[in-house]
Protein backbone atom coordinates (compact mmCIF):
# COMPACT_ATOMS: atom_id res chain seq x y z
CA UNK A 1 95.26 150.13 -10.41
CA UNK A 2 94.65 153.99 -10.51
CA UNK A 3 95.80 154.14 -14.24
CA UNK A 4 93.55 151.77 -15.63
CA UNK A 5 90.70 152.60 -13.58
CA UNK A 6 91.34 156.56 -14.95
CA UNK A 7 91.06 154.94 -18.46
CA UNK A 8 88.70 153.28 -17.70
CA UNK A 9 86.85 156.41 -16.91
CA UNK A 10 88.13 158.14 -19.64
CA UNK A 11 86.65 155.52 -21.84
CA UNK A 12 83.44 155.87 -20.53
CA UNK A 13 83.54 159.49 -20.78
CA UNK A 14 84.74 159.68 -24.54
CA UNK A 15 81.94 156.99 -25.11
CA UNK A 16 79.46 160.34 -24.67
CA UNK A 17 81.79 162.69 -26.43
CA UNK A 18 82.17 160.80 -29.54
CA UNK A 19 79.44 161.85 -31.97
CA UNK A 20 77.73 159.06 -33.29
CA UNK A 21 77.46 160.03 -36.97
CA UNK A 22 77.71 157.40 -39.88
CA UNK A 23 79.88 159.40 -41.96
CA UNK A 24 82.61 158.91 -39.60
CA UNK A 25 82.33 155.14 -39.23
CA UNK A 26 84.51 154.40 -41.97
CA UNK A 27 87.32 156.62 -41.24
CA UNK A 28 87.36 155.92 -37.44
CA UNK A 29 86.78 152.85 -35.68
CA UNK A 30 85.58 154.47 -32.69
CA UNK A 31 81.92 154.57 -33.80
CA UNK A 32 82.39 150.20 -34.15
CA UNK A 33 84.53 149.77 -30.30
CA UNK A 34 81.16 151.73 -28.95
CA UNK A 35 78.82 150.23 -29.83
CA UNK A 36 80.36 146.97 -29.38
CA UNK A 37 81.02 147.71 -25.88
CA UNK A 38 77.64 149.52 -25.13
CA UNK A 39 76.27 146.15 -25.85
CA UNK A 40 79.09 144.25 -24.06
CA UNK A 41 77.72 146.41 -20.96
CA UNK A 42 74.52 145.39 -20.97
CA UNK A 43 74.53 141.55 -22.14
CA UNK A 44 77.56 140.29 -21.21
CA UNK A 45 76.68 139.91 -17.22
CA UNK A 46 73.83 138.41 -17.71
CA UNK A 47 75.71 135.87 -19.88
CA UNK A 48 78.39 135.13 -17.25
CA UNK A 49 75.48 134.54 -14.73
CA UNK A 50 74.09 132.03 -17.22
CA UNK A 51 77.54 130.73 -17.22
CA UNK A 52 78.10 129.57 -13.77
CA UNK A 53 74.37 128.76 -13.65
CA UNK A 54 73.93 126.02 -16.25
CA UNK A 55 76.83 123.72 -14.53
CA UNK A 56 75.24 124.26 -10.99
CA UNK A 57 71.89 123.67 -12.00
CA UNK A 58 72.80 120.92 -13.81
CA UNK A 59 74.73 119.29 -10.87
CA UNK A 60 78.06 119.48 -12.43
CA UNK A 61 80.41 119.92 -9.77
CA UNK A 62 83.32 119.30 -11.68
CA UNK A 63 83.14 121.90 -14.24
CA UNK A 64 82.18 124.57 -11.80
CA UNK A 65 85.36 126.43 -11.22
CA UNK A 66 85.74 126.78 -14.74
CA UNK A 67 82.55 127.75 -15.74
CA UNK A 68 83.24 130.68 -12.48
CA UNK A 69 86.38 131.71 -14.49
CA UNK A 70 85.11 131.83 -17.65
CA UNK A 71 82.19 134.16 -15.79
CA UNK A 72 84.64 136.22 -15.10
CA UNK A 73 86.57 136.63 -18.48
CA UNK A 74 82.71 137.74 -19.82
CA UNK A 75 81.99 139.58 -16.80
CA UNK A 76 85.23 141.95 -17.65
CA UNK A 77 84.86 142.08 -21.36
CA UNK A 78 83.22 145.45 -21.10
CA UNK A 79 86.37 147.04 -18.99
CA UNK A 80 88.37 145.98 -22.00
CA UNK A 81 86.37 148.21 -24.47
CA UNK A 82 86.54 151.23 -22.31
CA UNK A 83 90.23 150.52 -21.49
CA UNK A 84 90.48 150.86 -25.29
CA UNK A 85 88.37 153.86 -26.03
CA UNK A 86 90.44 155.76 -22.69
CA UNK A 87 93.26 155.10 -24.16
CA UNK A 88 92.31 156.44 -27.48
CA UNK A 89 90.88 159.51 -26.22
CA UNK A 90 94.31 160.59 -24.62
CA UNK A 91 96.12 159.94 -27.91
CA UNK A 92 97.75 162.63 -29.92
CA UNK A 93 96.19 162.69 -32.91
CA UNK A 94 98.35 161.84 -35.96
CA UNK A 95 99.98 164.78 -38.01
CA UNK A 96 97.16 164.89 -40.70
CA UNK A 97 94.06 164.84 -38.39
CA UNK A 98 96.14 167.25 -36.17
CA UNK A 99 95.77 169.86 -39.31
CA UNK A 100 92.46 168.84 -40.11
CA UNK A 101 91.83 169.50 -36.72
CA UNK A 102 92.88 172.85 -36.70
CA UNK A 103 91.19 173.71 -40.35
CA UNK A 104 87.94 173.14 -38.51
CA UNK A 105 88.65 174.67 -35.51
CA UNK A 106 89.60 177.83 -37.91
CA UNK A 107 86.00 177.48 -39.45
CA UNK A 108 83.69 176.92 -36.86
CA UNK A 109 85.29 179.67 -35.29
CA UNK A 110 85.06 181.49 -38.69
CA UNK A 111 81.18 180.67 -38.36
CA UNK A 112 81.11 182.22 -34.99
CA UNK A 113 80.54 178.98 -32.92
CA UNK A 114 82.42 179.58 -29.71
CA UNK A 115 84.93 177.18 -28.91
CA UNK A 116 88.11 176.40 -26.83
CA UNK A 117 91.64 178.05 -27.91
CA UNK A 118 92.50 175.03 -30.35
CA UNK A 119 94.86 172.87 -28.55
CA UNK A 120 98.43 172.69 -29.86
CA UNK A 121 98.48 169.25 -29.64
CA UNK A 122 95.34 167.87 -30.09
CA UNK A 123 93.95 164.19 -28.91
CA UNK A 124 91.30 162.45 -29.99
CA UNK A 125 89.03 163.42 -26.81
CA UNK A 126 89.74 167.29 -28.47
CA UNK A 127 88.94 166.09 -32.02
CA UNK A 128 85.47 164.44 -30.48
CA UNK A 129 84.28 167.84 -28.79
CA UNK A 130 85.33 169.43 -31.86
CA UNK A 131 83.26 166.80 -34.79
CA UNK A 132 80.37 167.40 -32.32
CA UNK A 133 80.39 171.10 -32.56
CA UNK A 134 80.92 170.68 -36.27
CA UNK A 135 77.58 168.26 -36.86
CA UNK A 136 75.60 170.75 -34.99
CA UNK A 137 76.52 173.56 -37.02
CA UNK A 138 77.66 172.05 -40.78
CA UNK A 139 75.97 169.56 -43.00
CA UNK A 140 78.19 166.32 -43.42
CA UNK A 141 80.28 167.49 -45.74
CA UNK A 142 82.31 168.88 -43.74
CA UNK A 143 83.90 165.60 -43.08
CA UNK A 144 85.39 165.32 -46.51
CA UNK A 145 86.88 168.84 -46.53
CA UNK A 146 90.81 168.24 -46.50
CA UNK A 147 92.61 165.53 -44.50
CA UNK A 148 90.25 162.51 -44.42
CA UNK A 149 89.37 161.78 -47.94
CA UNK A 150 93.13 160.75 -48.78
């Protein structure tokens, strides 16, 4: 259990690392997983209540236990989302974004923004601190500089 519940944590974490920029939502699908679990978080137990309520109010006995499991399938959606995004923010990034990665590191340290010793192999949590950085100091079109527009 202490491995998921770490990415589970990690998931919940990267959720406030990754910057939430439009430009990005086509070439990562990080910005999508978010917000669909961001929502997942704060409808889906209220739904599983609703769930377990209807049959019970309704005097059905019978379908009970499976309207309690099914309560719990939607009660855990959310876990699965940050699962997801925890594991994804402790990937290595792939050889292109890797470089990428490092081209922007070069230039926002180039621009005199003061950032960590660029990691030698960069994951996704790295490349989230690092976009951030990089919307506060460029315009957007940074994003299209080398590596993502192929």
């Amino acid at each position: 259990m202490g491995k998921f519940s770490e990415m589970v944590r990690d998931g919940r974490e990267y959720m406030k690392r990754w910057p939430q920029q439009r430009v990005l939502a086509p070439m990562f699908p990080e910005n999508r997983v978010i917000l669909a679990t961001s929502l997942a978080m704060k409808t889906m137990p209220a739904v599983a209540v609703v769930t377990v309520m209807m049959p019970y109010m309704a005097n059905l006995n019978e379908i009970l236990p499976q309207s309690i499991m099914m309560a719990m399938v939607i009660f855990l959606m959310p876990l699965h989302g940050l699962y997801w995004l925890g594991k994804r923010a402790n990937s290595l990034l792939p050889p292109s974004l890797a470089m990428w990665y490092r081209d922007l590191h070069h230039k926002l340290s180039e621009a005199g923004e003061q950032a960590l010793p660029a990691a030698t192999q960069p994951r996704y949590a790295e490349l989230a601190d690092l976009l951030a950085k990089a919307f506060k100091r460029f315009d957007k079109s940074f994003v299209f500089s080398k590596g993502l527009d192929s």
